[in-house]
PDB file of N, CA and C in Angstrom:
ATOM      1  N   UNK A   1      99.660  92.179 145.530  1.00  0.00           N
ATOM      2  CA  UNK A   1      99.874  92.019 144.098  1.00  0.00           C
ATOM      3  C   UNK A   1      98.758  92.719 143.312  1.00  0.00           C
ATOM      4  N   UNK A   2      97.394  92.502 143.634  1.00  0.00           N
ATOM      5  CA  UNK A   2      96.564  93.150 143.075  1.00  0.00           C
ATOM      6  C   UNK A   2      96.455  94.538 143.331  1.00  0.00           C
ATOM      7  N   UNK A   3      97.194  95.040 144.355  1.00  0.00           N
ATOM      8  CA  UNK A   3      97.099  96.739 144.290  1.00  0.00           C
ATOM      9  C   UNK A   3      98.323  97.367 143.232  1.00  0.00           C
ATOM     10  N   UNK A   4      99.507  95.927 143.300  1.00  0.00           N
ATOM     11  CA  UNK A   4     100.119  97.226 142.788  1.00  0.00           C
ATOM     12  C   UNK A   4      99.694  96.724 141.037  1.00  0.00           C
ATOM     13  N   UNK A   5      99.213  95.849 140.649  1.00  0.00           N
ATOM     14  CA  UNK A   5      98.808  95.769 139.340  1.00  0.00           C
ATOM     15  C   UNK A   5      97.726  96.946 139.082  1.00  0.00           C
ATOM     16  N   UNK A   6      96.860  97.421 139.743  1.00  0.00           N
ATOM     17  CA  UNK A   6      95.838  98.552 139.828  1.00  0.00           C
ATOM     18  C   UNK A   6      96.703  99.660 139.762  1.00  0.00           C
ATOM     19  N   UNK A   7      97.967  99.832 140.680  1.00  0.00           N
ATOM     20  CA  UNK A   7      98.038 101.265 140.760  1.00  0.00           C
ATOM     21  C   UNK A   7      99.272 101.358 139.321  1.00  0.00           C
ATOM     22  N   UNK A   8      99.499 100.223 138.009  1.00  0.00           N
ATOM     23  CA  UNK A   8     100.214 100.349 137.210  1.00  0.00           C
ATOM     24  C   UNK A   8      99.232 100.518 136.240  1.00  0.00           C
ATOM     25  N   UNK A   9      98.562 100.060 136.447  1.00  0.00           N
ATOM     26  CA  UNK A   9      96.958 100.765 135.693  1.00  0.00           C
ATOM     27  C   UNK A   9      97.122 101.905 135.191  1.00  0.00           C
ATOM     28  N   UNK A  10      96.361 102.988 136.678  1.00  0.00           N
ATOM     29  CA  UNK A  10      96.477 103.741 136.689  1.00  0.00           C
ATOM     30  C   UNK A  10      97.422 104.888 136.426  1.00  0.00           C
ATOM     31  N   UNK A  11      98.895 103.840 136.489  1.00  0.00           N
ATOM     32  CA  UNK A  11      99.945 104.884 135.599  1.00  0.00           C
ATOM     33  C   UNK A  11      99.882 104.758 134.451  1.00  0.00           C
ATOM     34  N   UNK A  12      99.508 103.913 133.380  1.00  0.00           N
ATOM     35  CA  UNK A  12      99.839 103.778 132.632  1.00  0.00           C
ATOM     36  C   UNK A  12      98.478 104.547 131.520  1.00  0.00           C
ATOM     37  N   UNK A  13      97.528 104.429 132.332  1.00  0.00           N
ATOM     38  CA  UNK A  13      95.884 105.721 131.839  1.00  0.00           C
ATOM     39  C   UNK A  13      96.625 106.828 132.068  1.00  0.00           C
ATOM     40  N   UNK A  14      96.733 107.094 132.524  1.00  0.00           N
ATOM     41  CA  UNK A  14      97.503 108.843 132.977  1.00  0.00           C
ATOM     42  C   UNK A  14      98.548 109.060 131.960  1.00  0.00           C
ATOM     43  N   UNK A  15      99.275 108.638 131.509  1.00  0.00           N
ATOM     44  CA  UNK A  15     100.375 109.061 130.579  1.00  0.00           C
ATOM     45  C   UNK A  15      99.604 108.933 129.167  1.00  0.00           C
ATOM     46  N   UNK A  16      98.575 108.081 129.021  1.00  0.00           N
ATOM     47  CA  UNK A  16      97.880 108.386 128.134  1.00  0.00           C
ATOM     48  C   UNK A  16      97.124 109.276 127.740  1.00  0.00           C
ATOM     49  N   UNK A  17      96.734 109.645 128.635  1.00  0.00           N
ATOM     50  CA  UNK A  17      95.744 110.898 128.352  1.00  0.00           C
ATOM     51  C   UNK A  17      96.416 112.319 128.633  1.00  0.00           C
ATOM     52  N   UNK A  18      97.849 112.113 129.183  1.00  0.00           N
ATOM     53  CA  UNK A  18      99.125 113.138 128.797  1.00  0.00           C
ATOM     54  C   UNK A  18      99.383 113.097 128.029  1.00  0.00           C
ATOM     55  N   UNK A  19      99.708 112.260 126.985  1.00  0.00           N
ATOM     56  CA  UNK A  19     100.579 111.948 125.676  1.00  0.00           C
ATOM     57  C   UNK A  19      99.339 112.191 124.426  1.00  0.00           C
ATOM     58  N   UNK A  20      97.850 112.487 124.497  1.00  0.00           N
ATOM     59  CA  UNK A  20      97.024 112.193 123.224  1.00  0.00           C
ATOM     60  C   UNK A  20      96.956 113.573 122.797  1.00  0.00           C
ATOM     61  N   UNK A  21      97.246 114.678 123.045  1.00  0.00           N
ATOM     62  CA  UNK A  21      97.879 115.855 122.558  1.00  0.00           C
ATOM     63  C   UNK A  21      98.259 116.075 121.268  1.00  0.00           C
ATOM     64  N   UNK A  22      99.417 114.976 121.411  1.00  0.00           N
ATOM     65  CA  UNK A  22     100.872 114.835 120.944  1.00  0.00           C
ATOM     66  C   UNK A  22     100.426 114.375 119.605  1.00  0.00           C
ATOM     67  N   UNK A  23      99.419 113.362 119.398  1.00  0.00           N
ATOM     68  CA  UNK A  23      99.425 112.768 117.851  1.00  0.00           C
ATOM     69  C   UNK A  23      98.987 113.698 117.153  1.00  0.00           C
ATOM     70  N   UNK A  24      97.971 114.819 117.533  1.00  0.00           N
ATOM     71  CA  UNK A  24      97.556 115.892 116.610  1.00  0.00           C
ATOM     72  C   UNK A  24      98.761 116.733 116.031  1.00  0.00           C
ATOM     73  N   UNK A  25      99.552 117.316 117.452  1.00  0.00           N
ATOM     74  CA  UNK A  25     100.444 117.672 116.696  1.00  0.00           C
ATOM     75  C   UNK A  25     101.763 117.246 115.989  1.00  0.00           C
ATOM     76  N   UNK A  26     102.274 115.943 115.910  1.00  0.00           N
ATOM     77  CA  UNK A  26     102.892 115.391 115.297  1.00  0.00           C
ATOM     78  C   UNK A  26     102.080 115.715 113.704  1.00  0.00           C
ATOM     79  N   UNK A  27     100.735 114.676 113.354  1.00  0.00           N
ATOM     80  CA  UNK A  27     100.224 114.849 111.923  1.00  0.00           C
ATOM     81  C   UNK A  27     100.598 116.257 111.743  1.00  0.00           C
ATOM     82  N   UNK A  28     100.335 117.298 112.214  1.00  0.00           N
ATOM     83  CA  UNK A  28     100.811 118.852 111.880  1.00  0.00           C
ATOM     84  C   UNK A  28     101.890 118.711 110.979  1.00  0.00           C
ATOM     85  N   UNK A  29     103.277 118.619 111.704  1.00  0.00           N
ATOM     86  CA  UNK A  29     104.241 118.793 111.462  1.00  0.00           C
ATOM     87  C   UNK A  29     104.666 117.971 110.583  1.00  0.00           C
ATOM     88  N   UNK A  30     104.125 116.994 110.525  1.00  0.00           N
ATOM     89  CA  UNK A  30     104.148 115.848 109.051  1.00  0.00           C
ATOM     90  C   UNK A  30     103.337 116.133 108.052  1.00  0.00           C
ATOM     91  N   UNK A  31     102.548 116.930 108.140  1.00  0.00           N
ATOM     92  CA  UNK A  31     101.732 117.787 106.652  1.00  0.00           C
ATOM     93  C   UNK A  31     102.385 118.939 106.795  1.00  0.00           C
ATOM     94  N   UNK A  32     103.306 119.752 107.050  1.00  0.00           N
ATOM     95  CA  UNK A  32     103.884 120.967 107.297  1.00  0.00           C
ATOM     96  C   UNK A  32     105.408 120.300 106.654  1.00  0.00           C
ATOM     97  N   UNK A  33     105.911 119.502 106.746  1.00  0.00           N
ATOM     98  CA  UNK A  33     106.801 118.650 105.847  1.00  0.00           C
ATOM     99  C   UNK A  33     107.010 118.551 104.602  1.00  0.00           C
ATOM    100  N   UNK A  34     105.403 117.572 104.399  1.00  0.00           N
ATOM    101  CA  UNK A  34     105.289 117.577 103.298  1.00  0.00           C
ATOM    102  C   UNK A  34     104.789 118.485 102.566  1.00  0.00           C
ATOM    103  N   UNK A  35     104.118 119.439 103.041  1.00  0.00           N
ATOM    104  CA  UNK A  35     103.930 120.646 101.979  1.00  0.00           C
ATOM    105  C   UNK A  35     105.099 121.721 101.750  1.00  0.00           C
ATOM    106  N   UNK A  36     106.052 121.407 102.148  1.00  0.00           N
ATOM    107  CA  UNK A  36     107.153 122.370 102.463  1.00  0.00           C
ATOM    108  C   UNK A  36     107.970 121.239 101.202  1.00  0.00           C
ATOM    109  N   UNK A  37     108.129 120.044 101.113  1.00  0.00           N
ATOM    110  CA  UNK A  37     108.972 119.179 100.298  1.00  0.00           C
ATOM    111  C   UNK A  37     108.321 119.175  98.606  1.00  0.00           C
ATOM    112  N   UNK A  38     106.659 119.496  99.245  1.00  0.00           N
ATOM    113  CA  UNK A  38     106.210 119.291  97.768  1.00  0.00           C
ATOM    114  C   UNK A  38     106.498 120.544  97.054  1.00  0.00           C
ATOM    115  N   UNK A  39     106.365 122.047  97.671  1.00  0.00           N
ATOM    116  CA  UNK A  39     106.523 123.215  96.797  1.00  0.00           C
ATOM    117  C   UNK A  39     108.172 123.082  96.615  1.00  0.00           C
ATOM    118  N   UNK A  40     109.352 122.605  97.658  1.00  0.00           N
ATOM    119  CA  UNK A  40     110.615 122.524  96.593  1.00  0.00           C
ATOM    120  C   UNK A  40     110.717 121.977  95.570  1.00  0.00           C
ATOM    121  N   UNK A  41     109.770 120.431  95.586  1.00  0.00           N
ATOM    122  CA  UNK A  41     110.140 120.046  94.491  1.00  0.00           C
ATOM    123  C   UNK A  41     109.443 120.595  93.219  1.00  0.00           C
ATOM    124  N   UNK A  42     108.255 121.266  93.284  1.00  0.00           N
ATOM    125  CA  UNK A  42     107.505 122.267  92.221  1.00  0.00           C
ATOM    126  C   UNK A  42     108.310 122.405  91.808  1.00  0.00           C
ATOM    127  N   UNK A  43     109.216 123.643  92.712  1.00  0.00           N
ATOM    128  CA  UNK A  43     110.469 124.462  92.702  1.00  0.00           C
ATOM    129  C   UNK A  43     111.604 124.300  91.594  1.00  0.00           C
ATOM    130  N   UNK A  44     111.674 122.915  91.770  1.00  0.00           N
ATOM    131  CA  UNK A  44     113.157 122.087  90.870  1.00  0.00           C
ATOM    132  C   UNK A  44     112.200 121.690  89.668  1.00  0.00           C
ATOM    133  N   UNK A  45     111.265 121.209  89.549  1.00  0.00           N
ATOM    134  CA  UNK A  45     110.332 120.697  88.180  1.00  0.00           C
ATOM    135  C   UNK A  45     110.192 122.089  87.335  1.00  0.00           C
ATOM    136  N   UNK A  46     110.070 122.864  87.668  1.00  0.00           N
ATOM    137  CA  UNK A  46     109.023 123.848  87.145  1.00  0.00           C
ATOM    138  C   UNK A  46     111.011 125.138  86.636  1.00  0.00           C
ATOM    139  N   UNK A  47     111.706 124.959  87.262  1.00  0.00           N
ATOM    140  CA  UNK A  47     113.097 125.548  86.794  1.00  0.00           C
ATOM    141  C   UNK A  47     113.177 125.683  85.146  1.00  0.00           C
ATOM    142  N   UNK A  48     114.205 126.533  85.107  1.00  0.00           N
ATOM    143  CA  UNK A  48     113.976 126.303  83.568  1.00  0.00           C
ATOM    144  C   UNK A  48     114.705 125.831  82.713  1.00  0.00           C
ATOM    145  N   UNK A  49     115.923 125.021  83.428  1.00  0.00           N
ATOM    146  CA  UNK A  49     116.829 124.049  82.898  1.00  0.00           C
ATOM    147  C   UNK A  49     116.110 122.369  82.888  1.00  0.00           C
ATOM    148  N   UNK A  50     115.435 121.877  84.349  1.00  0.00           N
ATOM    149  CA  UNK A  50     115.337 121.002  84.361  1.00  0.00           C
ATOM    150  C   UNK A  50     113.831 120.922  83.328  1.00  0.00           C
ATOM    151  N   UNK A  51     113.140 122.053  83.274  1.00  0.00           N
ATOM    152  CA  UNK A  51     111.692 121.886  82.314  1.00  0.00           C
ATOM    153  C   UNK A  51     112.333 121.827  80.713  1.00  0.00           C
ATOM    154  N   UNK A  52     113.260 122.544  80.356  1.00  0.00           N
ATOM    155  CA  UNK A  52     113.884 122.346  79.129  1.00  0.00           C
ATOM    156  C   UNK A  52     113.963 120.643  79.262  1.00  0.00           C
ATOM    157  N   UNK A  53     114.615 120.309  80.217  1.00  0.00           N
ATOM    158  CA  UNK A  53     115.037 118.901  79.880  1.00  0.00           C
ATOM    159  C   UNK A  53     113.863 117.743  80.021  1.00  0.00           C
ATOM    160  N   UNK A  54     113.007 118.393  80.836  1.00  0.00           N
ATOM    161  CA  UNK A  54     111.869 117.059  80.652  1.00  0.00           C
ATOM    162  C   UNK A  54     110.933 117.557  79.362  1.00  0.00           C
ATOM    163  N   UNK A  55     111.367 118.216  78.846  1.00  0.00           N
ATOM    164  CA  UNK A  55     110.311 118.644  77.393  1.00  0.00           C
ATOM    165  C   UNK A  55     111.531 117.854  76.032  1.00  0.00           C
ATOM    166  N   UNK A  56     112.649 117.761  76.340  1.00  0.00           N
ATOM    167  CA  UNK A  56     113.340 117.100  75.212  1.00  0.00           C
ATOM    168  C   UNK A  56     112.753 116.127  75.244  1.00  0.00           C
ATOM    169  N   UNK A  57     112.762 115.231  76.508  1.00  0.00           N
ATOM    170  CA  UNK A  57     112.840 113.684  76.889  1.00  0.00           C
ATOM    171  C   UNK A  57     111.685 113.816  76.531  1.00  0.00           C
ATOM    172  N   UNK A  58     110.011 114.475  76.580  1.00  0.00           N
ATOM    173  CA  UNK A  58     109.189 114.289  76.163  1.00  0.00           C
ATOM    174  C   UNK A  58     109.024 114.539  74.092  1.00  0.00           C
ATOM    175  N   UNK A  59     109.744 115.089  73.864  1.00  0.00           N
ATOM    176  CA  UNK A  59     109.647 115.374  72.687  1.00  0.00           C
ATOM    177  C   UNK A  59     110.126 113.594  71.999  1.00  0.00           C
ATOM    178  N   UNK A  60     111.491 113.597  72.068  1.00  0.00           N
ATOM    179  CA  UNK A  60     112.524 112.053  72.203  1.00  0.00           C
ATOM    180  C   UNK A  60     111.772 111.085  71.991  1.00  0.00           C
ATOM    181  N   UNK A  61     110.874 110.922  73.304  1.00  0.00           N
ATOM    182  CA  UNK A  61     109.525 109.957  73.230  1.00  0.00           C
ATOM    183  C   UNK A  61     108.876 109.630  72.141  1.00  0.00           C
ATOM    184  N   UNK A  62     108.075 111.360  71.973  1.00  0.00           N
ATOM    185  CA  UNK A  62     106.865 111.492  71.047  1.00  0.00           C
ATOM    186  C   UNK A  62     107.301 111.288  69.690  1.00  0.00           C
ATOM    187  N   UNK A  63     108.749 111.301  68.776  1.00  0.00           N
ATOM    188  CA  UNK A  63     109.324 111.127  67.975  1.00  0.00           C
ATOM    189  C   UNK A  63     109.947 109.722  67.315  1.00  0.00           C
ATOM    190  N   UNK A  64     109.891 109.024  68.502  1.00  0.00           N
ATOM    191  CA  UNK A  64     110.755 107.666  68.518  1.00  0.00           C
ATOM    192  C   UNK A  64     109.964 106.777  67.323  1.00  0.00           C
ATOM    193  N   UNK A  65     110.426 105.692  66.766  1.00  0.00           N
ATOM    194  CA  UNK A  65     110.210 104.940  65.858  1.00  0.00           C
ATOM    195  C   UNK A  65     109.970 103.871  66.164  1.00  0.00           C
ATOM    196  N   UNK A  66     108.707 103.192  65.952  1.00  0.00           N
ATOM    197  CA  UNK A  66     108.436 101.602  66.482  1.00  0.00           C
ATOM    198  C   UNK A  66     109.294 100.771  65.216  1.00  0.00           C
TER     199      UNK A  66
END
């Protein structure tokens, strides 16, 4: 019993230190995501239909009557 609890040990260190690679490049590809999601949405903000329209809604605002 005690060997094979040792030798599950030892499998289970080994796939770890196979697998710690992996978290670096995961964060990669999850900042490679999000910088890829943030310049579309620049993309759609910065258009010149939807900037017309958040400059009404800001105007609308700045105009409104208490």
């Amino acid at each position: 019993m005690h060997r094979r609890m040792r030798a599950r040990l030892r499998a289970l260190t080994g796939r770890m230190r196979r697998d710690a690679g992996m978290v670096t490049s995961e964060y990669a590809m999850g900042i490679i995501a999000a910088v890829a999601f943030a310049v579309l949405l620049y993309e759609v903000v910065t258009s010149g239909q939807v900037k017309t329209e958040l400059q009404n809604i800001v105007k609308r605002a700045l105009s409104a009557r208490m």
